[in-house]
N, C-alpha and C. Protein backbone atom coordinates (compact mmCIF):
# COMPACT_ATOMS: atom_id res chain seq x y z
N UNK A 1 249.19 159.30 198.69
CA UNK A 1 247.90 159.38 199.38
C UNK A 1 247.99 160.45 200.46
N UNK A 2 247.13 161.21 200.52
CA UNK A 2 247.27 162.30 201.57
C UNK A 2 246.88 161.99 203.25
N UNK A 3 247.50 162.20 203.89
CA UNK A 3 247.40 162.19 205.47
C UNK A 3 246.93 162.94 206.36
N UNK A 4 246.28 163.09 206.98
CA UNK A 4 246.26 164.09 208.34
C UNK A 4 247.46 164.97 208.49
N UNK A 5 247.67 166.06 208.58
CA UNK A 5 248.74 166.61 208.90
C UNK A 5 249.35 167.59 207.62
N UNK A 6 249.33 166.42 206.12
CA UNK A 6 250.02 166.95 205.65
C UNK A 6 249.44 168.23 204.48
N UNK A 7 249.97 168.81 204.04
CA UNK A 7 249.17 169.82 202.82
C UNK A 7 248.29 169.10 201.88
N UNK A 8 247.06 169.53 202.33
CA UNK A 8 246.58 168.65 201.09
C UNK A 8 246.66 168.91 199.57
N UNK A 9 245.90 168.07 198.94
CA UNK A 9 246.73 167.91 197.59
C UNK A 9 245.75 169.33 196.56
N UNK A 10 246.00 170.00 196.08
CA UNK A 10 245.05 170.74 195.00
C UNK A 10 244.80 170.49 193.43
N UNK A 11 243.79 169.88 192.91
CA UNK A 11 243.59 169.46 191.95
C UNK A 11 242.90 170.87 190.78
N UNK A 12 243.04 170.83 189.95
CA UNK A 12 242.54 172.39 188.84
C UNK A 12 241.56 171.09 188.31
N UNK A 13 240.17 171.74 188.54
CA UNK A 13 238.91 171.14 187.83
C UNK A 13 238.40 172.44 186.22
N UNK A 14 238.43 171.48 185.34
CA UNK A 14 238.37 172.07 184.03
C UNK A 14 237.17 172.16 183.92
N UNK A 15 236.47 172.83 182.64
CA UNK A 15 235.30 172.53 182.55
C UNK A 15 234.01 173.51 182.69
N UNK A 16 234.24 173.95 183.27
CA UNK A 16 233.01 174.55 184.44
C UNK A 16 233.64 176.48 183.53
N UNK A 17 232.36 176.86 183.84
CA UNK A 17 232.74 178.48 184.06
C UNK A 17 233.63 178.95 184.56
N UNK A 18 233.87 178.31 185.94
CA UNK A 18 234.89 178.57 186.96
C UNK A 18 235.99 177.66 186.79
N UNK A 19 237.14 177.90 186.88
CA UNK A 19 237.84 176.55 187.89
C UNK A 19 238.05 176.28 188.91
N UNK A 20 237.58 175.32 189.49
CA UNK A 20 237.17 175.28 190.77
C UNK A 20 238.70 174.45 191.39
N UNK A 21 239.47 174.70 192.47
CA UNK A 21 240.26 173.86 193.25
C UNK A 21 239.82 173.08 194.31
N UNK A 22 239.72 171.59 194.25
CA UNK A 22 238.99 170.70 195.49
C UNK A 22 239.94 169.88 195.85
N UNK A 23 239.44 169.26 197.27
CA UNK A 23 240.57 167.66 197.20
C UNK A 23 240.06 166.91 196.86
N UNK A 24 241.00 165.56 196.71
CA UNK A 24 240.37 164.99 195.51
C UNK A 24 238.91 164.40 195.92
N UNK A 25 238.02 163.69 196.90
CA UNK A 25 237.16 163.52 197.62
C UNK A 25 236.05 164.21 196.65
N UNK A 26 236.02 165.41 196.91
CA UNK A 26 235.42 166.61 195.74
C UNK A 26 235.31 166.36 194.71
N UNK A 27 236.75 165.74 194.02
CA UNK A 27 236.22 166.03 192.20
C UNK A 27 235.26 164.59 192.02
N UNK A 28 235.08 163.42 193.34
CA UNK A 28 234.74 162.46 192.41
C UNK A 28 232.96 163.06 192.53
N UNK A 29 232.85 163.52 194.03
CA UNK A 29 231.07 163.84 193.75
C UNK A 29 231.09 165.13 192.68
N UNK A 30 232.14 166.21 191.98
CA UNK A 30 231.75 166.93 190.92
C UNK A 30 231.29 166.41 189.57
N UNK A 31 232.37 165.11 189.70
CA UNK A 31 231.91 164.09 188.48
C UNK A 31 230.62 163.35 188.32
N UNK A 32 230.36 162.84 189.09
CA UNK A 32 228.70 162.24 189.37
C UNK A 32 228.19 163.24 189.08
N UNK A 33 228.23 164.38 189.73
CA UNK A 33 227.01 165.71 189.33
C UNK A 33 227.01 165.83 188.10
N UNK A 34 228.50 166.33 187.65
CA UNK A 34 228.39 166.77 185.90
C UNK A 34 227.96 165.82 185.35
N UNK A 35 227.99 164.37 185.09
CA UNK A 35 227.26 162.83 184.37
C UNK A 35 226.35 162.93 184.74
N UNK A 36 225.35 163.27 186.21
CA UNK A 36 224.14 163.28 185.72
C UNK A 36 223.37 164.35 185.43
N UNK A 37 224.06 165.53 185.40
CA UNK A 37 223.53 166.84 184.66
C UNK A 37 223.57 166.43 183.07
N UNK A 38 225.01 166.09 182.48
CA UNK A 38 224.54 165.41 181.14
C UNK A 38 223.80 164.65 181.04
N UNK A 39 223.47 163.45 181.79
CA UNK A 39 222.62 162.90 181.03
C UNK A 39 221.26 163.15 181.53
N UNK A 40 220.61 164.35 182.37
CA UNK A 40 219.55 165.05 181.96
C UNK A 40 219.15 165.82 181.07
N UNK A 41 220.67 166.61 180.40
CA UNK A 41 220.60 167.38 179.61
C UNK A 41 220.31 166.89 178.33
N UNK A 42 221.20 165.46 177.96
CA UNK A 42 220.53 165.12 177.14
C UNK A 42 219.13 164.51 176.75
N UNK A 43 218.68 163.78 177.67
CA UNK A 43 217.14 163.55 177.82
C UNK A 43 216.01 164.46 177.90
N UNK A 44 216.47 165.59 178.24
CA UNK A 44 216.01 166.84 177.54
C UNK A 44 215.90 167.42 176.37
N UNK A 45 217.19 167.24 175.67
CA UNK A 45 217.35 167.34 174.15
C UNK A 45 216.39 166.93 173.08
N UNK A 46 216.30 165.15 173.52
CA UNK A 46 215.79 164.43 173.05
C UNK A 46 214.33 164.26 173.02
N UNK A 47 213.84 164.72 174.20
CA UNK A 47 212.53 164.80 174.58
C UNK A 47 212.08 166.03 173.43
N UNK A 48 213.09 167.43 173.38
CA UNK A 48 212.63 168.51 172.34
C UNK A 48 212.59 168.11 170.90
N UNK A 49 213.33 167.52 171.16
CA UNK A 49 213.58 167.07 169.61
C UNK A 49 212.42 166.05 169.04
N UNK A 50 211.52 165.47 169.92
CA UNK A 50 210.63 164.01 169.57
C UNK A 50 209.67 165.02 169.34
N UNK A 51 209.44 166.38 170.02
CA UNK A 51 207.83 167.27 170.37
C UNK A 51 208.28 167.84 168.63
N UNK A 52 209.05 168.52 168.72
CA UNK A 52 209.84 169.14 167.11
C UNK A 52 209.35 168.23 166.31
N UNK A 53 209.58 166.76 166.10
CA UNK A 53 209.15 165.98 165.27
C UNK A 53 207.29 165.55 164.72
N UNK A 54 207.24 165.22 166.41
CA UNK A 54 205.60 165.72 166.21
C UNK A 54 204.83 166.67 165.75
N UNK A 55 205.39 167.73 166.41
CA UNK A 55 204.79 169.11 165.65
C UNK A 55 204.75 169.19 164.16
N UNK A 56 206.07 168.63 163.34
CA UNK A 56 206.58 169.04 162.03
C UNK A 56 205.28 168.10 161.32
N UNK A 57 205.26 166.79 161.61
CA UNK A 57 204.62 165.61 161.11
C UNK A 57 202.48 166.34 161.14
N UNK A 58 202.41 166.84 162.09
CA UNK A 58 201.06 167.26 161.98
C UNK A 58 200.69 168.08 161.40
């Protein structure tokens, strides 16, 4: 567990365009972000995909 004082710790975040180095504090709000960027992204998908269906059907 990291302390006051001592070096903090550097974690390599995958994933991304970049790789980003955070402590760990960081990667857990990167994680929340990326889960709910997916799952906008997919509700987006899905939403194109229902209009696609409609369209095809009319």
């Amino acid at each position: 567990m990291w302390r006051p004082g001592q070096q903090e710790p550097v974690i390599l975040v995958e994933g991304s365009e970049e790789s980003v180095l955070c402590a760990p504090e960081q990667i857990v709000a990167l994680a929340v972000d990326r889960e709910m960027d997916d799952a906008k992204n997919k509700a987006d998908v899905v939403h194109h995909d229902d209009d696609d269906a409609v369209t095809e059907r009319a």
